[in-house]
Protein backbone atom coordinates (compact mmCIF):
# COMPACT_ATOMS: atom_id res chain seq x y z
CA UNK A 1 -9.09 40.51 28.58
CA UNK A 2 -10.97 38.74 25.57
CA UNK A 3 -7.76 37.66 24.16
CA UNK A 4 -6.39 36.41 27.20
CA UNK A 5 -9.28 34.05 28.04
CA UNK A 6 -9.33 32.85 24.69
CA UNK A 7 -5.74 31.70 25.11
CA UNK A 8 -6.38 29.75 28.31
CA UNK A 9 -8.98 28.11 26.52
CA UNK A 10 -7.50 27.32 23.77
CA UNK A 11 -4.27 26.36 26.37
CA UNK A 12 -6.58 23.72 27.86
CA UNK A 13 -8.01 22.42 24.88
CA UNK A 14 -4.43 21.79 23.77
CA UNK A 15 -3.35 20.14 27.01
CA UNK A 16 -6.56 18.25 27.20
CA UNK A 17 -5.61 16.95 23.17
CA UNK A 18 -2.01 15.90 24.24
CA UNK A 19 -3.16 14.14 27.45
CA UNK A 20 -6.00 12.33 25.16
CA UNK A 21 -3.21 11.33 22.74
CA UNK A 22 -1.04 10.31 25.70
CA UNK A 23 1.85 12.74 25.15
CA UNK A 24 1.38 15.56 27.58
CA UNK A 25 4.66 13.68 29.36
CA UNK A 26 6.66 14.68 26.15
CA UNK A 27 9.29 17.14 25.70
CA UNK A 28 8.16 20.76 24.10
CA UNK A 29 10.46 19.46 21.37
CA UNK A 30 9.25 15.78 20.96
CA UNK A 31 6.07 17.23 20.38
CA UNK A 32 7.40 19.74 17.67
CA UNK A 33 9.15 16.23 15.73
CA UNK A 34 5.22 14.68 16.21
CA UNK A 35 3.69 17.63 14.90
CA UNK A 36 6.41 18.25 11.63
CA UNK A 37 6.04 14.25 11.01
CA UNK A 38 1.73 14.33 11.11
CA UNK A 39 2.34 17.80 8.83
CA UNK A 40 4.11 16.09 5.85
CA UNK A 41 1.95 13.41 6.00
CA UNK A 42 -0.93 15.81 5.86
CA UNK A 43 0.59 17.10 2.77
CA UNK A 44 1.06 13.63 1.10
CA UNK A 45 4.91 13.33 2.30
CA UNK A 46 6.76 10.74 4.18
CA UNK A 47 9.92 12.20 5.62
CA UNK A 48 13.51 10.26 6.26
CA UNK A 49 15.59 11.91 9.51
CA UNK A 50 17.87 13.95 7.04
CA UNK A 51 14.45 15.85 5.51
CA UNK A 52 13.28 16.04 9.43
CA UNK A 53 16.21 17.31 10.19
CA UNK A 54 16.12 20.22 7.34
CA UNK A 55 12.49 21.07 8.63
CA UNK A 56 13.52 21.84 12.70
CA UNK A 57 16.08 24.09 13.83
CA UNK A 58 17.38 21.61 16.26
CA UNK A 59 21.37 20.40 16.42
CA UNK A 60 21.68 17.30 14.67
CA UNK A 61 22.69 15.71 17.65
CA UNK A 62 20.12 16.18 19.49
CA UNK A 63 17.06 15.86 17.51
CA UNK A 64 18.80 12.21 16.57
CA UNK A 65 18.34 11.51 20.41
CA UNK A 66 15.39 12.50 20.74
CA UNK A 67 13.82 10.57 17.66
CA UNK A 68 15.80 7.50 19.00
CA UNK A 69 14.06 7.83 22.62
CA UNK A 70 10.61 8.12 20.52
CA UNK A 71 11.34 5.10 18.29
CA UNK A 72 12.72 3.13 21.92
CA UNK A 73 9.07 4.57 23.32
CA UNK A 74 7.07 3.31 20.51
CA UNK A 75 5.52 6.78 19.70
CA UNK A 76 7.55 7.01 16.37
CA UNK A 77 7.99 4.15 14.27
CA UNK A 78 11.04 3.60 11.61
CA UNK A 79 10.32 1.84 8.24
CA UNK A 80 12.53 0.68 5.35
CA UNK A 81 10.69 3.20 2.33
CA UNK A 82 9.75 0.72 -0.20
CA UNK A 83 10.93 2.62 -3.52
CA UNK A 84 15.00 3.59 -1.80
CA UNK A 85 16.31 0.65 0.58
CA UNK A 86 18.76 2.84 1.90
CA UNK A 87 16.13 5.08 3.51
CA UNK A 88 14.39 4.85 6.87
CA UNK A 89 11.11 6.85 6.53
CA UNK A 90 10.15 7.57 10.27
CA UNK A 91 6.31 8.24 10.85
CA UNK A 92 4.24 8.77 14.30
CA UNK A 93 2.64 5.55 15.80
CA UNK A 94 -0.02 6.53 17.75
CA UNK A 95 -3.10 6.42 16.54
CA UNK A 96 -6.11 9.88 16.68
């Protein structure tokens, strides 16, 4: 029963975080694109959609919808990368 309770805790910590950050509303997979964007910027990387889209094991299609609809929300943000004009680096916008 140990284990148990300590899932339910950590459960509501979790929900408690994403309501904080103001994305409990989110899809289960808008929050997996948040959380693969915050973890290559954790490990010094900025990712473009094509590296995104190597990293999930989402259809194309969809995860470009859904990273669209996050852009159009103003939780992810899209930005020319400075050293290859031809590539959008897309980031999270919210702030911790």
């Amino acid at each position: 029963m140990a284990k148990f309770e300590k899932f339910l805790k950590f459960t509501e910590m979790l929900s408690d975080a994403e309501a904080e950050l103001g994305i409990a509303h989110l899809s289960g997979l808008d929050k997996r694109i948040l959380y693969c964007l915050e973890k290559a910027k954790t490990q010094g990387k900025n990712l473009s959609f094509e590296e995104l889209n190597q990293v999930m094991d989402t259809p194309r299609a969809t995860l470009y919808r859904h990273v669209h609809n996050l852009v159009d929300k103003g939780v992810v943000q899209k930005k020319k990368d400075p050293t290859d004009g031809r590539r959008n680096i897309i980031s999270v916008a919210l702030s911790a």
